[in-house]
Protein backbone atom coordinates (compact mmCIF):
# COMPACT_ATOMS: atom_id res chain seq x y z
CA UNK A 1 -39.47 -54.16 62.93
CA UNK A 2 -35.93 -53.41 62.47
CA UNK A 3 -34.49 -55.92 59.59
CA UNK A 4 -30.95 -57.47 61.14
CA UNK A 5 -27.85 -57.79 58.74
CA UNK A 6 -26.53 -61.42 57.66
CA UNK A 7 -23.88 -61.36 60.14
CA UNK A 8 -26.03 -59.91 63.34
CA UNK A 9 -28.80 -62.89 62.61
CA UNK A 10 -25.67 -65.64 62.15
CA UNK A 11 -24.42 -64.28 65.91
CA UNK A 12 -27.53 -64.74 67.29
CA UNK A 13 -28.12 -68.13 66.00
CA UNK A 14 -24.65 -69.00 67.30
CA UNK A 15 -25.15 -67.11 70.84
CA UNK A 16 -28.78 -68.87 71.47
CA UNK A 17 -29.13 -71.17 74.53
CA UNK A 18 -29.32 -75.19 73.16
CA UNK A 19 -31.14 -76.91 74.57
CA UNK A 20 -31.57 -81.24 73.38
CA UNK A 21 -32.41 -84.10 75.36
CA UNK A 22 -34.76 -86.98 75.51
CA UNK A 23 -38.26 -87.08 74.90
CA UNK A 24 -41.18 -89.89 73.73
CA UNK A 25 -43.78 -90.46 70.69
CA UNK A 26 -46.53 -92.34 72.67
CA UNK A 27 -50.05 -94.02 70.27
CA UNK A 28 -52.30 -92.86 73.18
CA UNK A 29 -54.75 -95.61 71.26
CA UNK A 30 -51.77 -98.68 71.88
CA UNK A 31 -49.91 -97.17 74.52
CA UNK A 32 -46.77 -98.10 72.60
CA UNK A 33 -44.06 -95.48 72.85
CA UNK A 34 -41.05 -94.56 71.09
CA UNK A 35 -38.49 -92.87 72.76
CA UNK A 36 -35.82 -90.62 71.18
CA UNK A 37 -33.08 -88.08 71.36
CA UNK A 38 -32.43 -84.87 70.00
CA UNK A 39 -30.26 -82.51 70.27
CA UNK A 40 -32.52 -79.57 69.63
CA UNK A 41 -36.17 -80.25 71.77
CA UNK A 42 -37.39 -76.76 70.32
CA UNK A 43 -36.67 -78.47 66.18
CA UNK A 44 -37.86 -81.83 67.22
CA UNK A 45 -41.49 -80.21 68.71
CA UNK A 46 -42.05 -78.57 65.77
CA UNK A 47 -40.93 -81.48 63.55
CA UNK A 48 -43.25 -83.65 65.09
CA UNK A 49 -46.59 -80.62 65.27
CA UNK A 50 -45.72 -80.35 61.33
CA UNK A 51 -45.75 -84.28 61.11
CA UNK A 52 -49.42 -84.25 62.82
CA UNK A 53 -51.24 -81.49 60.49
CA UNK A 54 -49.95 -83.04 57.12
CA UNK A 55 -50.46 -86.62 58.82
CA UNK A 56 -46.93 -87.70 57.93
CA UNK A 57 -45.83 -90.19 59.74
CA UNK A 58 -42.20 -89.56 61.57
CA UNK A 59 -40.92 -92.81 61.34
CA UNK A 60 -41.34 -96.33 60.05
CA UNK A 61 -41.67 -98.19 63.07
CA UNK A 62 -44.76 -96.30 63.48
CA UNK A 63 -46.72 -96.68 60.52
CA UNK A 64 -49.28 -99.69 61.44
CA UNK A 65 -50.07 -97.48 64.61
CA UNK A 66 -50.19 -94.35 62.91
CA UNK A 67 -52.26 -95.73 60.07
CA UNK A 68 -54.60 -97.38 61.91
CA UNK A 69 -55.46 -95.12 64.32
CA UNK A 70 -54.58 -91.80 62.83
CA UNK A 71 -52.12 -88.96 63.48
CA UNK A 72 -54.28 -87.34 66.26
CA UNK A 73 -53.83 -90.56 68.31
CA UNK A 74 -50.14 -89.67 69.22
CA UNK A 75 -48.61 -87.33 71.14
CA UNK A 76 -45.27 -86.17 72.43
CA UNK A 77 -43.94 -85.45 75.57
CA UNK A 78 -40.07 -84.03 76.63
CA UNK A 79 -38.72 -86.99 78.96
CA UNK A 80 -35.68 -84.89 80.19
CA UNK A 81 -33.93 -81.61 79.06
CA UNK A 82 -30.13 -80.88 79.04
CA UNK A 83 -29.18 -77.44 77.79
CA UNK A 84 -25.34 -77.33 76.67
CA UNK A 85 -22.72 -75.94 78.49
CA UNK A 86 -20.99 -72.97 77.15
CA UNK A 87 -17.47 -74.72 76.70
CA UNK A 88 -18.96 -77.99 75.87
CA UNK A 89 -18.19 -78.93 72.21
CA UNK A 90 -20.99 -80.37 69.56
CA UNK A 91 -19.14 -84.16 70.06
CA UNK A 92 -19.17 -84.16 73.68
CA UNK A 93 -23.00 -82.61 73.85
CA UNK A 94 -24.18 -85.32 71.24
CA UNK A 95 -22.50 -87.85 73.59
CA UNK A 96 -23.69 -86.74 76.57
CA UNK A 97 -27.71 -86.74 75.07
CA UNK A 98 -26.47 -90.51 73.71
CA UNK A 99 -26.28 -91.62 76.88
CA UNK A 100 -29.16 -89.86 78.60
CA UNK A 101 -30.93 -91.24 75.56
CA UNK A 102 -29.57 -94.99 76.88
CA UNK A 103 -30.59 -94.79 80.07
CA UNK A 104 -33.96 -93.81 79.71
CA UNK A 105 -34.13 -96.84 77.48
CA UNK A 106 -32.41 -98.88 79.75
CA UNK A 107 -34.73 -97.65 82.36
CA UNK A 108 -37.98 -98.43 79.86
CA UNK A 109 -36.73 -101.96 79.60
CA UNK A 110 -36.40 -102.73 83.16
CA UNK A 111 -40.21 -101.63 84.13
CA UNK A 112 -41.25 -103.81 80.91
């Protein structure tokens, strides 16, 4: 495999297709589910896969679940995906994910 230069590897980090949105941390043992934002679903996957095998748990909220019933009890799933647009700037994407993020939280408290 060909080894890229510095600058060729920065250029393709800029050029890649981003892709954040909204997605949820559910205790399949509770049913209790956290739901979150991200502007990078790919990061926020492998995050949370790295936070199963070294059983660290993401957040505090979910520490009594997670020690309790262990790691392997929770799972993740992608709620909704919105790739940014090419002329769309890092403020308005991370506002636009905001308020996806509030409406699917709006929407959870409605069905509660």
């Amino acid at each position: 495999m060909e080894k890229l230069s510095r600058k060729e590897l920065k250029e393709q980090y800029k050029n890649r297709v981003v892709i954040g949105g909204v997605y949820s941390i559910k205790c399949d043992a509770t049913g209790r589910t956290w739901i979150k934002s991200t502007k990078d679903m790919e990061s926020a996957k492998r995050r949370f896969e790295f936070m199963i095998e070294t059983n660290m748990c993401p957040e505090m909220s979910m520490n009594p679940e997670w020690n309790q019933y262990g790691s392997k009890t929770f799972s993740f799933a992608v709620l909704e995906e919105l790739k940014k647009g090419e002329t769309q700037t890092e403020r308005e994407f991370s506002d636009d994910i905001d308020a996806l993020l509030e409406m699917w939280i709006e929407n959870q408290n409605s069905n509660i």
